[in-house]
N, C-alpha and C. Protein backbone atom coordinates (compact mmCIF):
# COMPACT_ATOMS: atom_id res chain seq x y z
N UNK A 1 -156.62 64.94 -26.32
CA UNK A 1 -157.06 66.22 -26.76
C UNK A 1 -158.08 66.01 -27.88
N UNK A 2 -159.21 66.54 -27.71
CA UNK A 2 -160.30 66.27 -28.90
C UNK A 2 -160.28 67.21 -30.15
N UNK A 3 -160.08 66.16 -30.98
CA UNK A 3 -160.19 66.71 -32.58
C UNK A 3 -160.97 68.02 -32.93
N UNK A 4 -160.49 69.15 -33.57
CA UNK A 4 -161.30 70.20 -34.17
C UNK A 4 -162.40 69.52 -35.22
N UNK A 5 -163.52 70.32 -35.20
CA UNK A 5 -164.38 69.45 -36.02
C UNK A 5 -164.07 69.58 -37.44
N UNK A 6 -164.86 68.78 -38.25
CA UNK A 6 -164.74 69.15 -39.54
C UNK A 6 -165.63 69.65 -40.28
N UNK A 7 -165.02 70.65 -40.93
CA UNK A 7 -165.85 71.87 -41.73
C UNK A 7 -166.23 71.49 -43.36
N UNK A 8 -167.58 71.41 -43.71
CA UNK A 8 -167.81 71.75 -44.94
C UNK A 8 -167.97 72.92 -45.66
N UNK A 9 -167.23 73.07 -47.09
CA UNK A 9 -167.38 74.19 -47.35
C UNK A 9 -168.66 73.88 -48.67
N UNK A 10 -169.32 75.15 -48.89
CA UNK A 10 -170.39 75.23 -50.02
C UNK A 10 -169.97 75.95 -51.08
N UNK A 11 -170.49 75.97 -52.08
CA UNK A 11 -170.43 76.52 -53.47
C UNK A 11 -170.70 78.05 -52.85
N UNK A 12 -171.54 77.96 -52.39
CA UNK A 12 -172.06 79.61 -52.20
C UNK A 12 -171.21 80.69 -50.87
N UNK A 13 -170.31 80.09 -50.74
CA UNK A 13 -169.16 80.80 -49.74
C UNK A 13 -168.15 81.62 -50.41
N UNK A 14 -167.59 82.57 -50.35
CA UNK A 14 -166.70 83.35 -51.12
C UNK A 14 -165.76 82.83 -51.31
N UNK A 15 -164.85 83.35 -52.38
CA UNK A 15 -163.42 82.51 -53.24
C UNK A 15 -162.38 82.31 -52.51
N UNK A 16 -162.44 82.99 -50.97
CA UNK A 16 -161.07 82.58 -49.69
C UNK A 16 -161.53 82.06 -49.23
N UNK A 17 -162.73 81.32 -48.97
CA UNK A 17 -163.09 80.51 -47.87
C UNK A 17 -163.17 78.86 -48.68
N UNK A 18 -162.97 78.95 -49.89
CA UNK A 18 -162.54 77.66 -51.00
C UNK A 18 -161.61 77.17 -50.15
N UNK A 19 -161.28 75.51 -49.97
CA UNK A 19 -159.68 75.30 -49.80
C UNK A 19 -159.79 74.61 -51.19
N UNK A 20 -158.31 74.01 -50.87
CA UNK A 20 -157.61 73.27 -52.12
C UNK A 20 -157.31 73.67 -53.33
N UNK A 21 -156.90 72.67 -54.26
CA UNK A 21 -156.91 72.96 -55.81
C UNK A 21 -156.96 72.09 -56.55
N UNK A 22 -156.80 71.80 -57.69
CA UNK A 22 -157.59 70.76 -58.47
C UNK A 22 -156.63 69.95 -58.09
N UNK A 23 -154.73 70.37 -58.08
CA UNK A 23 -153.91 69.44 -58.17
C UNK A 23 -153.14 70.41 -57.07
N UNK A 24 -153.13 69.10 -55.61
CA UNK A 24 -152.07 69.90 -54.46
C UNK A 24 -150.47 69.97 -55.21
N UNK A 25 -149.94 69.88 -55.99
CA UNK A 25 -148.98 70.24 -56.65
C UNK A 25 -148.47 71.06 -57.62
N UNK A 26 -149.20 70.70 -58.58
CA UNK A 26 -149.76 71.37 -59.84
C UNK A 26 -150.65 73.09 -59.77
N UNK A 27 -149.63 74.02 -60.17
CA UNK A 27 -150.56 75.19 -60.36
C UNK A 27 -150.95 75.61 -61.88
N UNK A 28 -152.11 76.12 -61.97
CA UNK A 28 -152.39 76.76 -63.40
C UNK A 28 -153.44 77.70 -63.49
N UNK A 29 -153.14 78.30 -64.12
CA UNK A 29 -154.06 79.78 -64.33
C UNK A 29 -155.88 79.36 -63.58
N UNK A 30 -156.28 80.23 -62.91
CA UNK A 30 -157.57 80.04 -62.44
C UNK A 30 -157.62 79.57 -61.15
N UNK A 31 -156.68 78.36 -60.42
CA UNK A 31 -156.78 78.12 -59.28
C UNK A 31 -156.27 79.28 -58.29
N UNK A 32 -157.49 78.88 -57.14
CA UNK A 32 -157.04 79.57 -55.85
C UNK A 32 -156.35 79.57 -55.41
N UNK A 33 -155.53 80.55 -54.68
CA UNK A 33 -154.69 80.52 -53.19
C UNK A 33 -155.20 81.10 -52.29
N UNK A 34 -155.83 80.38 -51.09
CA UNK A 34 -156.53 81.36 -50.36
C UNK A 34 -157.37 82.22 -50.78
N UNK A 35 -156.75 83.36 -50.29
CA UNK A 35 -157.70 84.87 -50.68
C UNK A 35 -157.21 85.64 -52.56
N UNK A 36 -156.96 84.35 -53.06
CA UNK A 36 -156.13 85.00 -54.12
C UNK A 36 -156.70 84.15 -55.71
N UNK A 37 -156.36 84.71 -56.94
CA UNK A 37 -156.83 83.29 -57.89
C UNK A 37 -155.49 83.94 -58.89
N UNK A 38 -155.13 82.38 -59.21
CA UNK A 38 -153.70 82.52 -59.95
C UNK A 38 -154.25 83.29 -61.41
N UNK A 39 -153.29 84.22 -61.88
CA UNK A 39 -154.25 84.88 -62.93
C UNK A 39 -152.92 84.53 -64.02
N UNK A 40 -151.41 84.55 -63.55
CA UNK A 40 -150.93 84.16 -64.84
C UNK A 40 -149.58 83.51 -64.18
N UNK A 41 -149.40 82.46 -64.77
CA UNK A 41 -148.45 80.99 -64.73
C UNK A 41 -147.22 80.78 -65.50
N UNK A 42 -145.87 81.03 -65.32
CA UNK A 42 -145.31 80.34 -65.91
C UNK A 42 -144.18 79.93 -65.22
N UNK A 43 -144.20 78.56 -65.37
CA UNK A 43 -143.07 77.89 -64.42
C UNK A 43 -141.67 78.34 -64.32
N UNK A 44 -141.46 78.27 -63.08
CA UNK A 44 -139.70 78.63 -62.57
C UNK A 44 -139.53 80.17 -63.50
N UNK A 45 -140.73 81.13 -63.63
CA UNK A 45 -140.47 82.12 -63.79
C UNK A 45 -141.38 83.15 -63.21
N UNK A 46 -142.78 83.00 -63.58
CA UNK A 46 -143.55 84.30 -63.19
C UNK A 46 -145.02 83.74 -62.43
N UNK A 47 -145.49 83.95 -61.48
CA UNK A 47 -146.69 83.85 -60.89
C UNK A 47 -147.22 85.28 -60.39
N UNK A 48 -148.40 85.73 -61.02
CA UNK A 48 -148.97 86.57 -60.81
C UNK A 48 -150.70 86.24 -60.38
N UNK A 49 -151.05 86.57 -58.89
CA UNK A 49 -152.41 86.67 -58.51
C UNK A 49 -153.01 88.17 -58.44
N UNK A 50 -154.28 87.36 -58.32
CA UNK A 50 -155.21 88.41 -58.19
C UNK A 50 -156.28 88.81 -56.97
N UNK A 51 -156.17 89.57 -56.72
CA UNK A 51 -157.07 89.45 -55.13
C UNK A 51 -158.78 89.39 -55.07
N UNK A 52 -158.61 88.30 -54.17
CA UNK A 52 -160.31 87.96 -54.33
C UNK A 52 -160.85 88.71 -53.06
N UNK A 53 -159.95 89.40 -52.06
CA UNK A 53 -160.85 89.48 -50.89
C UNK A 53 -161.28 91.09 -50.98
N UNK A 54 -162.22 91.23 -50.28
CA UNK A 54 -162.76 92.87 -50.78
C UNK A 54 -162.20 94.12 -50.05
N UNK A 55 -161.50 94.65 -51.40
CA UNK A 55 -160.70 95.72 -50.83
C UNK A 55 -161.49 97.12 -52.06
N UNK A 56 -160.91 97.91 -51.50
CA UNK A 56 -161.81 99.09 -52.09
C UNK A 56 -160.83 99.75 -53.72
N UNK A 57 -160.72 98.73 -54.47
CA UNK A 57 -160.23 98.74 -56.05
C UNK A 57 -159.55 97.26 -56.19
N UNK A 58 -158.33 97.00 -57.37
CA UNK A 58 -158.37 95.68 -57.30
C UNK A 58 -156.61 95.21 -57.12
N UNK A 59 -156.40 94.18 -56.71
CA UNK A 59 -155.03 94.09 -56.19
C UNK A 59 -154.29 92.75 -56.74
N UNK A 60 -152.79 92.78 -57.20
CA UNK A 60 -152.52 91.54 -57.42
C UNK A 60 -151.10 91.50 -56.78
N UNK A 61 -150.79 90.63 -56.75
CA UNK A 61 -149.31 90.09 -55.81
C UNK A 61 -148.31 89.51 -57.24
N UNK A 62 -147.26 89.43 -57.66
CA UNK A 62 -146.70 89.19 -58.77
C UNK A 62 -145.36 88.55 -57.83
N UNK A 63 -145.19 87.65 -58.44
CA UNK A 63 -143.71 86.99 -58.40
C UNK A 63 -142.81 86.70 -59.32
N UNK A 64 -141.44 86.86 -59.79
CA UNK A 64 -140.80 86.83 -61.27
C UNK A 64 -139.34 86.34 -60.67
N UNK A 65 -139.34 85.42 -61.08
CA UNK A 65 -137.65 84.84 -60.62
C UNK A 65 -137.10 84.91 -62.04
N UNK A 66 -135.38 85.13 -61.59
CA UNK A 66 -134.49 85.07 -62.29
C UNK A 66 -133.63 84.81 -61.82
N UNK A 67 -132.38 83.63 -62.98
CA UNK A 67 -131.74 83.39 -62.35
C UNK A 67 -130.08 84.29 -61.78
N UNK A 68 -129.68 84.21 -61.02
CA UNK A 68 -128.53 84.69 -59.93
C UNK A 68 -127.57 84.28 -59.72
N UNK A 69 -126.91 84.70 -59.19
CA UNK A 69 -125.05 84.53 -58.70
C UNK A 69 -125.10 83.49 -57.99
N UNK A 70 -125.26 82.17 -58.03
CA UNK A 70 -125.56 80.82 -56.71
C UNK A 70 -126.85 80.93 -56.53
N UNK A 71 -128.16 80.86 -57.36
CA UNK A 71 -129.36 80.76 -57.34
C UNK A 71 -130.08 81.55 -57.61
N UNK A 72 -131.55 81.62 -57.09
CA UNK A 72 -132.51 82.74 -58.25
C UNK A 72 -132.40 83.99 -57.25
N UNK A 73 -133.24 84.83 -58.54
CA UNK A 73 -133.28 86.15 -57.96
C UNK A 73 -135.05 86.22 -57.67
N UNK A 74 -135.88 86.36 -56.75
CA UNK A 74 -136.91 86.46 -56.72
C UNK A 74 -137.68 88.12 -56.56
N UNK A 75 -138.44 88.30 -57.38
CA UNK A 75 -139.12 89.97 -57.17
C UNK A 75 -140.22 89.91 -57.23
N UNK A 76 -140.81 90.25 -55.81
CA UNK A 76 -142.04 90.36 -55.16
C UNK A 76 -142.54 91.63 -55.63
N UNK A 77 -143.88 91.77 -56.39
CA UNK A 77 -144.62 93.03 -56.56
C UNK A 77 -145.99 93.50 -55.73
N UNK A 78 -146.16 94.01 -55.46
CA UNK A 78 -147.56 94.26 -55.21
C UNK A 78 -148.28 95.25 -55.81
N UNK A 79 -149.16 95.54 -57.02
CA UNK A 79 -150.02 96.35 -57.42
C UNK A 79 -151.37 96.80 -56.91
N UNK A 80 -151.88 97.72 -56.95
CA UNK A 80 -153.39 98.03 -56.15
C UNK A 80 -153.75 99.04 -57.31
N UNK A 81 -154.44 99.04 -57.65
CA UNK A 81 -155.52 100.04 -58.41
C UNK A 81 -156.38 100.54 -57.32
N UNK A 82 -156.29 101.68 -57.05
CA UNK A 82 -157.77 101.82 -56.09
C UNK A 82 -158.92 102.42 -56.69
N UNK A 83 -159.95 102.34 -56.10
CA UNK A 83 -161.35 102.66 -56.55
C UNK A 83 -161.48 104.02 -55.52
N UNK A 84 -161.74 104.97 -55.93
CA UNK A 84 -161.71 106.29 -55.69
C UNK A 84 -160.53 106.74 -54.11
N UNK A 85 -161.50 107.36 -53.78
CA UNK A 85 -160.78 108.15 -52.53
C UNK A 85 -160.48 107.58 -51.24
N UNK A 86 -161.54 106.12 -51.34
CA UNK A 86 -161.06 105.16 -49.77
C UNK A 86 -160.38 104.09 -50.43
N UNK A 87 -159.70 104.02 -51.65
CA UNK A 87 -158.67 103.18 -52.42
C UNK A 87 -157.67 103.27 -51.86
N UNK A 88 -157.21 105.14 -52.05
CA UNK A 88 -155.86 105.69 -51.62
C UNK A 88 -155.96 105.76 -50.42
N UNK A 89 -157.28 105.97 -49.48
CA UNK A 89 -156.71 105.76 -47.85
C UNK A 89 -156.31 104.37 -47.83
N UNK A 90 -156.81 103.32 -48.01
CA UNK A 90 -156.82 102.18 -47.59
C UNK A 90 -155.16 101.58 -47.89
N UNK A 91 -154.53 102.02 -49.32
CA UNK A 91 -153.52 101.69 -49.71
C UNK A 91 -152.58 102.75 -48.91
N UNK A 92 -152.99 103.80 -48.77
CA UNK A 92 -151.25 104.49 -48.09
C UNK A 92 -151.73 104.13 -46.64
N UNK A 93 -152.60 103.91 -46.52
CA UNK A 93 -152.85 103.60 -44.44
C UNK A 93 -152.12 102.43 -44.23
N UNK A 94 -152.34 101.43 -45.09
CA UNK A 94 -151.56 100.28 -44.83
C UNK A 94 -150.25 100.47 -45.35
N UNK A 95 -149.52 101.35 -45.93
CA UNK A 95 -148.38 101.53 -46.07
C UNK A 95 -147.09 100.99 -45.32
N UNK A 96 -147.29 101.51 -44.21
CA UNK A 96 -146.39 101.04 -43.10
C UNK A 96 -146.14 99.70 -42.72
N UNK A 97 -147.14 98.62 -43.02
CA UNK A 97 -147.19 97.50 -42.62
C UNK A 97 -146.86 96.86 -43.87
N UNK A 98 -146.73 97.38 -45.21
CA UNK A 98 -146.52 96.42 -46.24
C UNK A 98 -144.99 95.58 -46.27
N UNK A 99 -144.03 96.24 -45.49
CA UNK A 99 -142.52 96.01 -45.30
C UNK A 99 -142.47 95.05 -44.77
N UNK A 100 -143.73 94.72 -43.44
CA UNK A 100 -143.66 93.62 -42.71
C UNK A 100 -143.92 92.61 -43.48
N UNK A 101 -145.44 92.97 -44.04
CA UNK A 101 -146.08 91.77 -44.47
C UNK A 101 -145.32 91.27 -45.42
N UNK A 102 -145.28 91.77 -46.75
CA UNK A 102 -144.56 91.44 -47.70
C UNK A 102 -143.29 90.81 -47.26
N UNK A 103 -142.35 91.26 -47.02
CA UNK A 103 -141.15 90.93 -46.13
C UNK A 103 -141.01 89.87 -46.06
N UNK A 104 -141.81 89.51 -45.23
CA UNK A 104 -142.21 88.46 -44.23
C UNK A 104 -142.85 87.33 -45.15
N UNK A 105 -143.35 87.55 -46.01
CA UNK A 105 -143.75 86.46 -46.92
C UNK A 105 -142.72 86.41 -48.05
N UNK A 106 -141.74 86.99 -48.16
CA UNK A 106 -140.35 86.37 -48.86
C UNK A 106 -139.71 86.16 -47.96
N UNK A 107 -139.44 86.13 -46.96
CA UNK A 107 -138.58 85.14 -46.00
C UNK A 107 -139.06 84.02 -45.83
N UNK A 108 -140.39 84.21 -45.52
CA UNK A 108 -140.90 82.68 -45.63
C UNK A 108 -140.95 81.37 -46.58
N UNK A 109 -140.96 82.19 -47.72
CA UNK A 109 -140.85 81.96 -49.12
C UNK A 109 -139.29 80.89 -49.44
N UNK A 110 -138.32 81.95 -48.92
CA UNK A 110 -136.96 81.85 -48.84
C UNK A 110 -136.82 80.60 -48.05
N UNK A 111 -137.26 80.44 -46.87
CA UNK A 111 -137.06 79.43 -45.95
C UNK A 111 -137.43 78.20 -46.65
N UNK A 112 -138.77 78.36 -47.09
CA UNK A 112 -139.51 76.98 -47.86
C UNK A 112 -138.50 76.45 -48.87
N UNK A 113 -138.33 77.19 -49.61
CA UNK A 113 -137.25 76.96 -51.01
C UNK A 113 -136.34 76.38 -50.81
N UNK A 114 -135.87 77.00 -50.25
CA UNK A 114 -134.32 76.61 -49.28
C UNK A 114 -134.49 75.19 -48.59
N UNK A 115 -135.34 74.83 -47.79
CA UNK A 115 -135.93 73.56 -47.38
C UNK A 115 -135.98 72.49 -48.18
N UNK A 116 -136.41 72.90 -49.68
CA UNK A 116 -137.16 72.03 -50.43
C UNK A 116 -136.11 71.70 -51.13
N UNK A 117 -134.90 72.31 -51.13
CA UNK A 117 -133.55 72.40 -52.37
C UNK A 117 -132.77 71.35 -50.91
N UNK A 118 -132.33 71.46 -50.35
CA UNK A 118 -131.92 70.21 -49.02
C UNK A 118 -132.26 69.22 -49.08
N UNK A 119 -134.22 69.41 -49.07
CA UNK A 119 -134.75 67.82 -48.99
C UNK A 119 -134.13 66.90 -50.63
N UNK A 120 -134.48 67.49 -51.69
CA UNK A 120 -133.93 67.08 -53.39
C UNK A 120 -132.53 66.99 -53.18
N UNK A 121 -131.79 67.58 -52.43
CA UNK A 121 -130.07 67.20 -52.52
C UNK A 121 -130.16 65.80 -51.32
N UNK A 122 -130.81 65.71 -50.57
CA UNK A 122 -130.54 65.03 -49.77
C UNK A 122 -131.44 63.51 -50.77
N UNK A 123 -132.04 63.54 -51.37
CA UNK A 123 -132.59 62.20 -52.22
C UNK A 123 -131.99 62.19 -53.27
N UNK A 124 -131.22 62.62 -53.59
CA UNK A 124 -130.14 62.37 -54.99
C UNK A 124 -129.45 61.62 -54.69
C-alpha cells in the first residue's frame, strides 16, 4: 500500500493547520492544539483554550479537575461570546450537537486517562 505523501506546512497557513508543539509532552501557555491555543495552564488542575478557527465572536473550551471519591472530578466548559446576531445563530444552531460533541470528547478523554493510569500501574 503506498505511503500518503508528506506535507509541508508554512508560516503563512492559519493557527489549525500548525502541527505539533514545542514539547510533544510538555504543555504551556501559548502552544497549539489543533484549532485551539492553550491560553491558561495549570497542572493536574485547569486547562483553558482559546479558539483559533473562525467563528462569528470568540470561543474557549475550559477544563478544571478536582479531586473525587476514587479519582478526579473533571468539568468541561465551553464559553462563546458571540459577535452580533450570526453569533447567536451560529451558537444556538449548533446547540443540539454540543451534547454530542462535547460528550464525546470527555469520554474520549475518560478512555485516554483511564488507559494511561493502567499503562503507570502496570510499570510500577
Amino acid at each position: 500500500m503506498p505511503h500518503p505523501p508528506v506535507v509541508t506546512f508554512t508560516p503563512i497557513q492559519r493557527p489549525g493547520l500548525r502541527r505539533g508543539r514545542r514539547d510533544p509532552t510538555l504543555l504551556r501557555v501559548g502552544d497549539t492544539l489543533d484549532f485551539w491555543r492553550v491560553e491558561a495552564f495549570e497542572r493536574d488542575r485547569l486547562l483553558r483554550l482559546r479558539a483559533e478557527m473562525r467563528v462569528p465572536g470568540r470561543a474557549w473550551l475550559q477544563f478544571e479537575v478536582e479531586p473525587g471519591a476514587g479519582g478526579s472530578v473533571v468539568t468541561q466548559t465551553a464559553i462563546f461570546e458571540p459577535a452580533g446576531l450570526l453569533g447567536l445563530v451560529y451558537w444556538y444552531g449548533l446547540w443540539p450537537f454540543h451534547g454530542f460533541i462535547f460528550g464525546g470528547m470527555l469520554r474520549n478523554l475518560a478512555t485516554a486517562m483511564n488507559g494511561h493510569a493502567g499503562a503507570s500501574a502496570a510499570r510500577a
